[in-house]
N, C-alpha and C. Protein backbone atom coordinates (compact mmCIF):
# COMPACT_ATOMS: atom_id res chain seq x y z
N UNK A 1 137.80 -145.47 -84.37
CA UNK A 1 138.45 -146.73 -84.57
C UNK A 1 139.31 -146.64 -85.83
N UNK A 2 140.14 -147.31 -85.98
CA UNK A 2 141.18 -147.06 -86.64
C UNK A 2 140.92 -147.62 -88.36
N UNK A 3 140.64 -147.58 -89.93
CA UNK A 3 140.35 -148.26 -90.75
C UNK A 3 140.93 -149.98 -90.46
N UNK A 4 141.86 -150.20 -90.55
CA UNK A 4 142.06 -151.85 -90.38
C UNK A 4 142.17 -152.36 -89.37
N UNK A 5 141.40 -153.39 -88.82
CA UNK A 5 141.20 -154.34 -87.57
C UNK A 5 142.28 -154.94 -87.72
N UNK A 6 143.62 -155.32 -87.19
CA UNK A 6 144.07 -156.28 -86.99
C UNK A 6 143.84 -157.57 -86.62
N UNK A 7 143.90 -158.84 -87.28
CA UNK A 7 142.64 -159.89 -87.12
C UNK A 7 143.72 -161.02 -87.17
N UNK A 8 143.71 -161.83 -85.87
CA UNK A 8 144.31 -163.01 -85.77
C UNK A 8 143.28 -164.41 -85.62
N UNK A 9 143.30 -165.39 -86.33
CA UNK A 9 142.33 -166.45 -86.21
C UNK A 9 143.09 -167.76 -85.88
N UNK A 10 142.50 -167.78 -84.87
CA UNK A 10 142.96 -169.55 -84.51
C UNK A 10 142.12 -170.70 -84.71
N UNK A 11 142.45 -171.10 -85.80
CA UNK A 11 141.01 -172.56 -86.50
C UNK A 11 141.94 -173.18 -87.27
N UNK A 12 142.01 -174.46 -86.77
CA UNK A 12 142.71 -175.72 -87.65
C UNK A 12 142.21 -176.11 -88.72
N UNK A 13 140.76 -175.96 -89.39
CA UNK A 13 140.40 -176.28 -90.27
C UNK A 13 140.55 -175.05 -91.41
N UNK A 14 141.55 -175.17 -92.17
CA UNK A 14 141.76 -174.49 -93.80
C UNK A 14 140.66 -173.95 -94.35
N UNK A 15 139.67 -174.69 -94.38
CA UNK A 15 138.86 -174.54 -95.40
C UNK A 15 137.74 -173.37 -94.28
N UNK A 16 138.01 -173.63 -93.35
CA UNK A 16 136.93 -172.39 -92.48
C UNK A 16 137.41 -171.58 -92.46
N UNK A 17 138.93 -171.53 -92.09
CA UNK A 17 139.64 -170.49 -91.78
C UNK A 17 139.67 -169.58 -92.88
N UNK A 18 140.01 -169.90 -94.43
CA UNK A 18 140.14 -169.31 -95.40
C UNK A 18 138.79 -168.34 -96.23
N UNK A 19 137.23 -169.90 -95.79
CA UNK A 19 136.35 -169.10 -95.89
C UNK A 19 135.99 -167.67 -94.95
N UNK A 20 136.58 -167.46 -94.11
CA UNK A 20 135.76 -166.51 -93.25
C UNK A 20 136.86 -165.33 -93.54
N UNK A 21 138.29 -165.49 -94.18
CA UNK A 21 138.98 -164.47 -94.66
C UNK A 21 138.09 -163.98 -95.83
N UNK A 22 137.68 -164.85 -96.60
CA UNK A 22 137.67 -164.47 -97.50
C UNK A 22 136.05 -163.46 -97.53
N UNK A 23 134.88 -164.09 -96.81
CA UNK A 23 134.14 -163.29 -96.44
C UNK A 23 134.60 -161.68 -95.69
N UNK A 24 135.21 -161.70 -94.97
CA UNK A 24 135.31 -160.52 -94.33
C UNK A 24 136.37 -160.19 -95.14
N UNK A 25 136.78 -159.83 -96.28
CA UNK A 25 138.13 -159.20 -97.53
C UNK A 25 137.26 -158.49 -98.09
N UNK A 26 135.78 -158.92 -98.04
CA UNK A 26 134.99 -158.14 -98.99
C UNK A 26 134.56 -157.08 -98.19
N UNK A 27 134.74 -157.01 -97.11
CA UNK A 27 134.31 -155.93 -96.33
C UNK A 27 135.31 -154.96 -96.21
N UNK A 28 136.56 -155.18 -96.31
CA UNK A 28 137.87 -154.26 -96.50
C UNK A 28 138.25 -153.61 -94.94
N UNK A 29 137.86 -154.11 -93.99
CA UNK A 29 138.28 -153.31 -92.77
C UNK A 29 139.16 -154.35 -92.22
N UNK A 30 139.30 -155.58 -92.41
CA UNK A 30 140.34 -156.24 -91.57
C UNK A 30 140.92 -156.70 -92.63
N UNK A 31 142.56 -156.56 -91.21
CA UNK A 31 143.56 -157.11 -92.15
C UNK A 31 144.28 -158.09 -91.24
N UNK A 32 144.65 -159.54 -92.03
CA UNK A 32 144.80 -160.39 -91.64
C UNK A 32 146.39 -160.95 -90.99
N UNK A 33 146.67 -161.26 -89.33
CA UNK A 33 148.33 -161.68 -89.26
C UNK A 33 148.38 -163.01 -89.90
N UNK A 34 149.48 -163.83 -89.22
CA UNK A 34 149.93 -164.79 -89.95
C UNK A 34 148.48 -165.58 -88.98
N UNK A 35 147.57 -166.87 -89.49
CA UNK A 35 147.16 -167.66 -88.68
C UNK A 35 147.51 -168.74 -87.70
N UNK A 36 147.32 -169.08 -86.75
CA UNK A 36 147.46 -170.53 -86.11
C UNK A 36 146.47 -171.36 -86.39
N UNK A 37 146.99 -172.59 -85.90
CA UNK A 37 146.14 -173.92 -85.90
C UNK A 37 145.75 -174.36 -84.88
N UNK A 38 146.61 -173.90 -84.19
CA UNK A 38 146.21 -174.24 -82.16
C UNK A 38 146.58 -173.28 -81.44
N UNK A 39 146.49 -173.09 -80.09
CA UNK A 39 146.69 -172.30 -79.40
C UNK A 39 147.88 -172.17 -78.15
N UNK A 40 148.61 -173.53 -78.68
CA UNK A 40 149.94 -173.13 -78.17
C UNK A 40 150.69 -172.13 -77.57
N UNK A 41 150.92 -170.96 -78.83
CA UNK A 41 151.75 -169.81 -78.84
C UNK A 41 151.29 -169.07 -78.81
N UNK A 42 149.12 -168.90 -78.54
CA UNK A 42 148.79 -168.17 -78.56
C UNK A 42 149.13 -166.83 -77.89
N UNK A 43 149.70 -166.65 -76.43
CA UNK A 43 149.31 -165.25 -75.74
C UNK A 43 151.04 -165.10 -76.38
N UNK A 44 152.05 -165.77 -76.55
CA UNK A 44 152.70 -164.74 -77.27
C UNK A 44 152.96 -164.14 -78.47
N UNK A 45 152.09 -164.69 -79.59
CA UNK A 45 151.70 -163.89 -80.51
C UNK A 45 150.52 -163.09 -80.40
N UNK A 46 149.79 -163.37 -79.05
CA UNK A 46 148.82 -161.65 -78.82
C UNK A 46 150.22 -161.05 -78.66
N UNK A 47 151.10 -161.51 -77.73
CA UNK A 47 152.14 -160.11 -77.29
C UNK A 47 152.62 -159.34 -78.07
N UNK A 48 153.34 -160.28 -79.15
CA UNK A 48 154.19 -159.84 -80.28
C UNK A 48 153.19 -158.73 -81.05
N UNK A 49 152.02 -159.68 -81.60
CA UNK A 49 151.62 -158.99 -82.96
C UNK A 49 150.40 -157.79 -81.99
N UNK A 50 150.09 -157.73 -81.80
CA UNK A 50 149.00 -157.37 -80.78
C UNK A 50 147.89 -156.69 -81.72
N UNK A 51 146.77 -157.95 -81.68
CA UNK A 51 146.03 -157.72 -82.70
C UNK A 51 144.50 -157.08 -81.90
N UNK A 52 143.98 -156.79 -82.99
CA UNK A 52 142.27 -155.64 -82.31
C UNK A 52 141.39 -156.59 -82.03
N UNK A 53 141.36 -158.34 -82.93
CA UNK A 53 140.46 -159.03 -83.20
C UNK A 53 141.04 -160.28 -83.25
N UNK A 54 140.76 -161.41 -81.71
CA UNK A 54 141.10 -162.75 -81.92
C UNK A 54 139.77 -163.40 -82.68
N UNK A 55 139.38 -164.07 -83.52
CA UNK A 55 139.08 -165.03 -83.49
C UNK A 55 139.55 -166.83 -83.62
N UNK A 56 138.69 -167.49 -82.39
CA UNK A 56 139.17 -168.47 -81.93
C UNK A 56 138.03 -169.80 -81.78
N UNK A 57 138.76 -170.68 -82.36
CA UNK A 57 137.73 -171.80 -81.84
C UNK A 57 138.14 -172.55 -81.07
N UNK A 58 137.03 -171.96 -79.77
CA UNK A 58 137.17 -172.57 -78.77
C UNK A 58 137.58 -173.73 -78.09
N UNK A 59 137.12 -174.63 -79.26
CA UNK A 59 137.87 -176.40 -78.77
C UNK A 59 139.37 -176.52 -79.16
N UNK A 60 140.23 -175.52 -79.74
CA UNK A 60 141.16 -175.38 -79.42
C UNK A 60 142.14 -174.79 -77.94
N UNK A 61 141.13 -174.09 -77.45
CA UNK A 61 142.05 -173.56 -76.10
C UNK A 61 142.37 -174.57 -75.33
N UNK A 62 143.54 -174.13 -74.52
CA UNK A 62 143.96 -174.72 -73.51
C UNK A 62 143.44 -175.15 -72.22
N UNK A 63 143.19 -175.93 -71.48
CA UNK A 63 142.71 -176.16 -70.47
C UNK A 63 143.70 -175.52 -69.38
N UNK A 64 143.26 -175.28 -68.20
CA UNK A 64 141.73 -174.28 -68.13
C UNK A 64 141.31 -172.92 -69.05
N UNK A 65 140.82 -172.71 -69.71
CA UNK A 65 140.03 -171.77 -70.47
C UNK A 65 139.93 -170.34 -69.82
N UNK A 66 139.24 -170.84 -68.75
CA UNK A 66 139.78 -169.67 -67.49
C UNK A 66 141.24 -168.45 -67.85
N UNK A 67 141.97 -169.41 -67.06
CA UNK A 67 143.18 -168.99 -67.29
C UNK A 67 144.14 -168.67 -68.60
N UNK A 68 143.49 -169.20 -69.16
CA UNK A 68 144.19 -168.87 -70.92
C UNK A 68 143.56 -167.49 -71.25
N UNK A 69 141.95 -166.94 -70.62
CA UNK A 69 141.87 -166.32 -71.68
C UNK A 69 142.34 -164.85 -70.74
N UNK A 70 142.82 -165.53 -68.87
CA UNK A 70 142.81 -164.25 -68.25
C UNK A 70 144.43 -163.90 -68.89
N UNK A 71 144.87 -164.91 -69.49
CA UNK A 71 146.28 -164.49 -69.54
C UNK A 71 146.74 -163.57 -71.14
N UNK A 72 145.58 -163.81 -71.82
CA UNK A 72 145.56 -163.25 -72.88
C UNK A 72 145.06 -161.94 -72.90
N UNK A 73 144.06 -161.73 -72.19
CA UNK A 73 143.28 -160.34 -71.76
C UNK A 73 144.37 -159.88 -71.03
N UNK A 74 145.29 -160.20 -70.16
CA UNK A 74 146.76 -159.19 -69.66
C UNK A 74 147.66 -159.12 -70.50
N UNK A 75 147.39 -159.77 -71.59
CA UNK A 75 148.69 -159.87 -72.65
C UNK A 75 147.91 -158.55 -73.49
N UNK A 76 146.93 -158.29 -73.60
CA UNK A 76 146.32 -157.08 -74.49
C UNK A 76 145.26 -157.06 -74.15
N UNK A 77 145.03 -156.14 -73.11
CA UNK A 77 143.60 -155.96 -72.45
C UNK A 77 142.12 -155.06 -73.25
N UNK A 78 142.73 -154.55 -74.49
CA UNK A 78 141.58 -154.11 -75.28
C UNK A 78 141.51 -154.94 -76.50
N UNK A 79 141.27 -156.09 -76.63
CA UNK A 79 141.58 -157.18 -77.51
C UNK A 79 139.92 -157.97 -77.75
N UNK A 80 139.04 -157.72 -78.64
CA UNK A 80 137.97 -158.30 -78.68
C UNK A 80 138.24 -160.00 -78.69
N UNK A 81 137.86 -160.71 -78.14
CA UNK A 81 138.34 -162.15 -78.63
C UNK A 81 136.77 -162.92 -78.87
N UNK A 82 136.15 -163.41 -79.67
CA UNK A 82 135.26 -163.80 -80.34
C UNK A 82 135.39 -165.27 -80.82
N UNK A 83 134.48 -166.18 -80.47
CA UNK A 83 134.16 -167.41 -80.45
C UNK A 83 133.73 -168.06 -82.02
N UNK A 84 134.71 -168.35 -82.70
CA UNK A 84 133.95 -169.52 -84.21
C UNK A 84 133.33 -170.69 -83.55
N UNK A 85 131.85 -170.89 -83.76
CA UNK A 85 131.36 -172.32 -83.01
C UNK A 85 130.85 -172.81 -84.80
N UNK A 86 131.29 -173.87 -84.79
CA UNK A 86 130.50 -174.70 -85.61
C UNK A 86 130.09 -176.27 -85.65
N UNK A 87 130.64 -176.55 -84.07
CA UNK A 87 129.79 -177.73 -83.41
C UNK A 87 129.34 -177.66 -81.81
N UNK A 88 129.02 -178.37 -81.14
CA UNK A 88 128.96 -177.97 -80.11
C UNK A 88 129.89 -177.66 -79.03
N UNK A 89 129.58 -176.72 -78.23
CA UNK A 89 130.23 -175.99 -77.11
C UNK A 89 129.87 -175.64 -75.83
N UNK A 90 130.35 -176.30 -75.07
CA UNK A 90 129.55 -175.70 -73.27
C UNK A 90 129.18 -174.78 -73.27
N UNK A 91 127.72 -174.22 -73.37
CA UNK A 91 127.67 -172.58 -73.00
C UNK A 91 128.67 -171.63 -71.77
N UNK A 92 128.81 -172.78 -70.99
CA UNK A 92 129.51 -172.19 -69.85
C UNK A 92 131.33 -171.84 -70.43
N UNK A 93 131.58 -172.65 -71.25
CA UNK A 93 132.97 -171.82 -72.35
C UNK A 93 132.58 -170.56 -73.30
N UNK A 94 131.46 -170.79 -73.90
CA UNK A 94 131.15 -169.91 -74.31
C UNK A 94 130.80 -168.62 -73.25
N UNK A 95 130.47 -168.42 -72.46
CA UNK A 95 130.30 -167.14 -71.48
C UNK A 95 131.71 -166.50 -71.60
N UNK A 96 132.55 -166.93 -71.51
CA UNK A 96 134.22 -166.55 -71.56
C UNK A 96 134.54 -165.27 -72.75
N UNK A 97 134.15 -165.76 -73.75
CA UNK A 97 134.16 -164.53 -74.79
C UNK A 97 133.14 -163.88 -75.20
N UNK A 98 134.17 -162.52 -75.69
CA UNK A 98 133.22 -160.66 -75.46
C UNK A 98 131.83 -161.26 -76.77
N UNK A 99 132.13 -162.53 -77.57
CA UNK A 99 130.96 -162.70 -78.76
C UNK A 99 130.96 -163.92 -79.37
N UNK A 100 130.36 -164.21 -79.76
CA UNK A 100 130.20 -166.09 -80.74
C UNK A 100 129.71 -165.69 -82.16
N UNK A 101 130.36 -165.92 -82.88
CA UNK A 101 130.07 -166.22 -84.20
C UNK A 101 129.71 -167.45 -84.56
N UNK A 102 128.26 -167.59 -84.88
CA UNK A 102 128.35 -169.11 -85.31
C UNK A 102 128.50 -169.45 -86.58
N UNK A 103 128.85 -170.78 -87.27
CA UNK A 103 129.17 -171.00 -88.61
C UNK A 103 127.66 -170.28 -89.31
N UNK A 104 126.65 -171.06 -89.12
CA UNK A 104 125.82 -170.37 -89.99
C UNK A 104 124.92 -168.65 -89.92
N UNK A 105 126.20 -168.20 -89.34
CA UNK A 105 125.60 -166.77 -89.42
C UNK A 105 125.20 -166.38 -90.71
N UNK A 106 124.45 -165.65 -90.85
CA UNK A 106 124.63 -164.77 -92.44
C UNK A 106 125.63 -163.97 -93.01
N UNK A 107 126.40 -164.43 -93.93
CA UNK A 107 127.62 -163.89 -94.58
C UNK A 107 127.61 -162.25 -94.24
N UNK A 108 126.28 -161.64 -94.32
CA UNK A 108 126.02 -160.22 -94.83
C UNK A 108 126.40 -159.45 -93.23
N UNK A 109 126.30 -160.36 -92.17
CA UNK A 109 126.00 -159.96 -90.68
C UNK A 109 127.44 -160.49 -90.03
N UNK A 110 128.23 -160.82 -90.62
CA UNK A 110 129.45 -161.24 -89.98
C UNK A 110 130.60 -160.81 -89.84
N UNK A 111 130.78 -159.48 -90.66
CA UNK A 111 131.41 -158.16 -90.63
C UNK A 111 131.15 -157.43 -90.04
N UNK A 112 129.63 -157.39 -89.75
CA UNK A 112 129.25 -156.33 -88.96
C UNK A 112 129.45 -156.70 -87.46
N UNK A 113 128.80 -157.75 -86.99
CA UNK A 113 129.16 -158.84 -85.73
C UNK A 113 130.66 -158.39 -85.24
N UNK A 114 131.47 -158.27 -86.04
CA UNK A 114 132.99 -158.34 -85.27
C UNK A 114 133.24 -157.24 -85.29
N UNK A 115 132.67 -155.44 -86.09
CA UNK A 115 133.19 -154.71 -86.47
C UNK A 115 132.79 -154.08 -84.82
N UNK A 116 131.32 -154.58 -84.93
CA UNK A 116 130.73 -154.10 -83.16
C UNK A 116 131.68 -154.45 -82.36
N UNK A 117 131.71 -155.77 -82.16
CA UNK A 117 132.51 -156.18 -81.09
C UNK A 117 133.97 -155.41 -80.64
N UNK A 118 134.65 -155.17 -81.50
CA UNK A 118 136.03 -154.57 -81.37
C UNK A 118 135.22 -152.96 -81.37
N UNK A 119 134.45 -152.65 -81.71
CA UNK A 119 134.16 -151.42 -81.57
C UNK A 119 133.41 -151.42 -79.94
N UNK A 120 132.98 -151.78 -79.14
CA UNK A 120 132.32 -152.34 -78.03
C UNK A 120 133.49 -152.29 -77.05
N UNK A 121 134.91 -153.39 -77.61
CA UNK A 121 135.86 -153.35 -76.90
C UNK A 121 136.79 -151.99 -76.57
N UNK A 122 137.08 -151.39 -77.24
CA UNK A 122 137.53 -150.43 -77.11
C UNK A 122 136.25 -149.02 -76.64
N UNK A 123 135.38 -149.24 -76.69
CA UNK A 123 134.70 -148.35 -75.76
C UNK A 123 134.58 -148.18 -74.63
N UNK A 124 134.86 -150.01 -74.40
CA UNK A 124 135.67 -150.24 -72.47
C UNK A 124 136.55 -149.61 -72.46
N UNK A 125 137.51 -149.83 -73.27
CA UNK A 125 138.78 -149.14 -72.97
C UNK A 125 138.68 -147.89 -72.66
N UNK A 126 138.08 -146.69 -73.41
CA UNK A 126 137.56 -145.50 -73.70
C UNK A 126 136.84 -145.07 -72.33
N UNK A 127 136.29 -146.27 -71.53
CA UNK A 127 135.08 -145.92 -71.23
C UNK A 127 133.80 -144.85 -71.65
N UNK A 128 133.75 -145.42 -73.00
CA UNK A 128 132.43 -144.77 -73.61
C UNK A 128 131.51 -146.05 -73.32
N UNK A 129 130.23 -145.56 -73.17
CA UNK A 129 129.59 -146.51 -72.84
C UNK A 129 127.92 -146.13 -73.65
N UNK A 130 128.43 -145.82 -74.87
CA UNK A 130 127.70 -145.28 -75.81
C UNK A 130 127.03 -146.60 -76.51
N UNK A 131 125.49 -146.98 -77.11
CA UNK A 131 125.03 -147.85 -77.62
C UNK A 131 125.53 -148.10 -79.02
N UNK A 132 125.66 -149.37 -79.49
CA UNK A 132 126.20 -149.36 -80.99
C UNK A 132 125.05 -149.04 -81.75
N UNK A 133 125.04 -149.11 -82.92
CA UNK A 133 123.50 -149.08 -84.11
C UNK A 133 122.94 -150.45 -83.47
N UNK A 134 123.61 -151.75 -83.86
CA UNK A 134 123.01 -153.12 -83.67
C UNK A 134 122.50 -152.96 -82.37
N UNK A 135 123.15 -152.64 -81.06
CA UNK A 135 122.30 -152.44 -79.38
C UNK A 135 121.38 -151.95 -79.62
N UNK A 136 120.65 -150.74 -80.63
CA UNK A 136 119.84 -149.65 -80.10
C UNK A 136 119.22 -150.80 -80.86
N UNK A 137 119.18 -151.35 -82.29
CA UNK A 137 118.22 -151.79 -82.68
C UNK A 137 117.78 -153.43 -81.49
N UNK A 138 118.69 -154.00 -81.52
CA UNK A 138 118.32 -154.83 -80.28
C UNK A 138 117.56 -154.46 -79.44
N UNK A 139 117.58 -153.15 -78.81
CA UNK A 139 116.98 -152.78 -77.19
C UNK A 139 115.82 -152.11 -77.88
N UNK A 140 115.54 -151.76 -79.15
CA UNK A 140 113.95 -151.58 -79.30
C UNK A 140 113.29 -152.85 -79.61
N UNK A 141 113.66 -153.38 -80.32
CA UNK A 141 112.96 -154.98 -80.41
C UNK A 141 113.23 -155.63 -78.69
N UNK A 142 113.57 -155.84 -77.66
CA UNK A 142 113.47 -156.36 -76.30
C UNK A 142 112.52 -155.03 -75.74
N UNK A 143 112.48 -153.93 -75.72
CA UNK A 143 111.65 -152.87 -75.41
C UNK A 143 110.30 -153.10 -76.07
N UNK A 144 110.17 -153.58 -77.13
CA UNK A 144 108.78 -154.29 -77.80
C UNK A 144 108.04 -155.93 -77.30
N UNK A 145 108.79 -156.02 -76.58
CA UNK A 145 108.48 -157.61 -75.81
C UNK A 145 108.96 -158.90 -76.62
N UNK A 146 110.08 -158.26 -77.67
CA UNK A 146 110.42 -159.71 -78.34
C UNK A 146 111.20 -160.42 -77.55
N UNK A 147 111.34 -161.50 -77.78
CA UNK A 147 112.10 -162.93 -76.83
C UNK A 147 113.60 -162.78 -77.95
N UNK A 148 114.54 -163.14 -77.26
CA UNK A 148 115.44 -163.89 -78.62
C UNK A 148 115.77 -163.67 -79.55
N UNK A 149 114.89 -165.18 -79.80
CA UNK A 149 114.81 -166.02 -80.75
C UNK A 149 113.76 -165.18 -82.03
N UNK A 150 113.20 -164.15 -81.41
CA UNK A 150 112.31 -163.29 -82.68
C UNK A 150 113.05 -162.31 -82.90
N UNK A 151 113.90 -161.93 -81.95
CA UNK A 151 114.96 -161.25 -82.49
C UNK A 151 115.76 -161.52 -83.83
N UNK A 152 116.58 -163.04 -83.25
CA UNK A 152 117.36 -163.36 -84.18
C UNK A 152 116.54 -163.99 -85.64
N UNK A 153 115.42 -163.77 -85.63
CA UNK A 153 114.91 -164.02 -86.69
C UNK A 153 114.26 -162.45 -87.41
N UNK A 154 114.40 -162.07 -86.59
CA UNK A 154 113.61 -160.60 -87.12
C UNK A 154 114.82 -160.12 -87.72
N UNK A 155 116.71 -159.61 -86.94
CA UNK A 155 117.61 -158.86 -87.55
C UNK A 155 118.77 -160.32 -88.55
N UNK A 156 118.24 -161.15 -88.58
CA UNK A 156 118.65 -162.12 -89.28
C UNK A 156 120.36 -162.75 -89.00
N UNK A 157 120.08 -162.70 -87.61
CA UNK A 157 121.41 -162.86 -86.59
C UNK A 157 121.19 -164.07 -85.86
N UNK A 158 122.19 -164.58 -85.80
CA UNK A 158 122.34 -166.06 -84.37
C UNK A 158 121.51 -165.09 -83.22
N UNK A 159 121.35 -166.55 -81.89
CA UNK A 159 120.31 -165.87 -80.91
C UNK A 159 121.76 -165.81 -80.17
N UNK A 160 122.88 -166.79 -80.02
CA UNK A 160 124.03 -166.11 -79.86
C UNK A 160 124.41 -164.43 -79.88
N UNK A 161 124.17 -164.20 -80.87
CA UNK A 161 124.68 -162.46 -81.39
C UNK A 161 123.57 -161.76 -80.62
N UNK A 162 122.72 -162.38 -80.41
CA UNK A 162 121.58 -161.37 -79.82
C UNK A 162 121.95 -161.41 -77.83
N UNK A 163 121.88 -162.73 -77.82
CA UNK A 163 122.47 -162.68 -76.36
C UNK A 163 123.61 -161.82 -75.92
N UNK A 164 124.81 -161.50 -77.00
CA UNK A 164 125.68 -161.20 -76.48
C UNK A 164 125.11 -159.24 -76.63
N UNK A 165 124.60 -158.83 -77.63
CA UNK A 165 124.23 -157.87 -77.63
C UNK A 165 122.98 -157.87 -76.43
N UNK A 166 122.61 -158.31 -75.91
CA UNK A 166 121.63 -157.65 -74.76
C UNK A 166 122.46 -157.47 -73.24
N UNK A 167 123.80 -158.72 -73.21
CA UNK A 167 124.88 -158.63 -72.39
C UNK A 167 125.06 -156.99 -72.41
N UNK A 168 125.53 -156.99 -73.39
CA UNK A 168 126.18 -155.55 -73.27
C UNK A 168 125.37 -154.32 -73.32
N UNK A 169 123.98 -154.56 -73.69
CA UNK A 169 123.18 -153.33 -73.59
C UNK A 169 123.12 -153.28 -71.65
N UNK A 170 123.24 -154.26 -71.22
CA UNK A 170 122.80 -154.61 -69.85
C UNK A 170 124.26 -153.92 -69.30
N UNK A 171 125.26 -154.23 -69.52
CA UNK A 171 126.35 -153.67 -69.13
C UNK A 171 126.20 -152.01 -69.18
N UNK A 172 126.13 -151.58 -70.55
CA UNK A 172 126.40 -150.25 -70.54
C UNK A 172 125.07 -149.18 -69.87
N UNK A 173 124.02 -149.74 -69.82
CA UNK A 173 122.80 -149.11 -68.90
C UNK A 173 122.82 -149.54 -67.76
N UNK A 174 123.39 -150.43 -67.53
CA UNK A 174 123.39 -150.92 -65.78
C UNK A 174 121.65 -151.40 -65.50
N UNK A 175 121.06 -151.74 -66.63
CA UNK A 175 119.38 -151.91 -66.44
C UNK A 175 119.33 -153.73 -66.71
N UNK A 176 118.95 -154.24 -66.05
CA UNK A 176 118.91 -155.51 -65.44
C UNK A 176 116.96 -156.21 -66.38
N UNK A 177 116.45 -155.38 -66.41
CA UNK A 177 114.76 -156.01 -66.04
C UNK A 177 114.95 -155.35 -67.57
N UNK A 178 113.60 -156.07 -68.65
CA UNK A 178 112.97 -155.75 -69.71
C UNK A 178 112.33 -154.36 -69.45
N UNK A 179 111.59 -154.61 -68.33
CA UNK A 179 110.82 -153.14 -67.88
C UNK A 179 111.52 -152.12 -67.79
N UNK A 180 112.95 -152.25 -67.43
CA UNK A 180 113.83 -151.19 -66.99
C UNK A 180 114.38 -150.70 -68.26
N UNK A 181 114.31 -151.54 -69.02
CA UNK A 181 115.04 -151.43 -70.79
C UNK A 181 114.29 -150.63 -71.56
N UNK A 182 112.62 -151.21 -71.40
CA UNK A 182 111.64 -149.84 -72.04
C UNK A 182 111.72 -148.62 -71.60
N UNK A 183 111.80 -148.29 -70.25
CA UNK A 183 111.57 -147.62 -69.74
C UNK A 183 113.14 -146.68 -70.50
N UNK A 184 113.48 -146.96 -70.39
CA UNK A 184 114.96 -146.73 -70.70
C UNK A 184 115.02 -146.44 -72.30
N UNK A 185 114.43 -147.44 -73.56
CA UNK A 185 114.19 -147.00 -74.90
C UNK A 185 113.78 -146.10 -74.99
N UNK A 186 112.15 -145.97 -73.99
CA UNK A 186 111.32 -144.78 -74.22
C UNK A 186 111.54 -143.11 -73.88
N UNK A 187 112.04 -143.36 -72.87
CA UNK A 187 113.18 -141.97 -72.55
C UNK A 187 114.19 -141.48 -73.24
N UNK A 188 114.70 -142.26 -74.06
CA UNK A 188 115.89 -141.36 -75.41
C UNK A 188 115.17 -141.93 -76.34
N UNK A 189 113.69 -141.62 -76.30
CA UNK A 189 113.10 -141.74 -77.61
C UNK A 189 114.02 -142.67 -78.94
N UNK A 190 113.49 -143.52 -78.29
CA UNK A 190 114.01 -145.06 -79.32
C UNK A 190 112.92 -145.72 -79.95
N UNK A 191 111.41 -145.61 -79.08
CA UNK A 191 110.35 -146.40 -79.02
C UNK A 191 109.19 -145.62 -79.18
């Protein structure tokens, strides 16, 4: 992956938008385009700028959601696009994007959260279908019988971040069942 993420954020609120630059500056891997406030012009500034990393809050998209985000995924089909929630949101909008960041993630886990994700995305691209650090540690804690929610309290992550990481452990093993997941830890000696 390349040192700087290209990172476009669509959030009307200043004061979020600026905090979450300013959190992830300290991490030094993304670098920031110009922002929006809505999502208007969104898929043609994916076109133009064509960035590694949307983040977007969701109650900004366009109706249908659907279609906005199929038109953005053809506008740059290796494009992580990642969910800011910091009120409520249909889970069923939320299914739409590759991850959710929620406001009260932990500052320390929210660099890492997006660094996966765009690293995840482009492994589609790649078709590598190689586990990240955060999956393997995920799929030994679900290989141990944790739920969740002991997850996200055990790696100090939204149950969001954990859902979306078991999505994709499920994707890249093609293993459906918990049983199939141990079975699966315990064989590349994970567990």
């Amino acid at each position: 992956m390349k040192s700087n993420i290209d990172t476009l954020i669509v959030e009307p609120s200043d004061i979020i938008r600026t905090g979450l630059q300013s959190i992830l500056d300290e991490d030094g891997s993304f670098q920031f385009l110009a922002p929006l406030h809505d999502a208007t012009i969104l898929e043609e500034r994916i076109k133009t700028m064509q960035p590694d990393l949307l983040i977007v809050n969701p109650t900004v998209m366009i109706p249908p959601v659907s279609l906005q985000m199929a038109s953005l995924l053809q506008a740059k089909s290796n494009i992580a696009i990642v969910a800011l929630v910091y009120q409520y949101v249909e889970p069923e909008l939320l299914h739409r994007f590759h991850a959710v960041i929620d406001i009260r993630e932990k500052r320390s886990q929210i660099a890492t959260i997006l660094k996966d994700e765009v690293r995840r995305v482009k492994d589609i691209d790649d078709e590598n279908y190689e586990l990240s650090e955060r999956e393997r540690e995920v799929l030994i804690l679900v290989a141990q019988g944790l739920s969740s929610k002991e997850i996200a309290d055990k790696l100090n992550i939204s149950i969001h971040t954990v859902n979306s990481h078991r999505k994709n452990i499920t994707r890249k093993t093609d293993i459906k069942s918990v049983a199939g997941l141990a079975v699966f830890a315990t064989l590349h000696n994970m567990v």
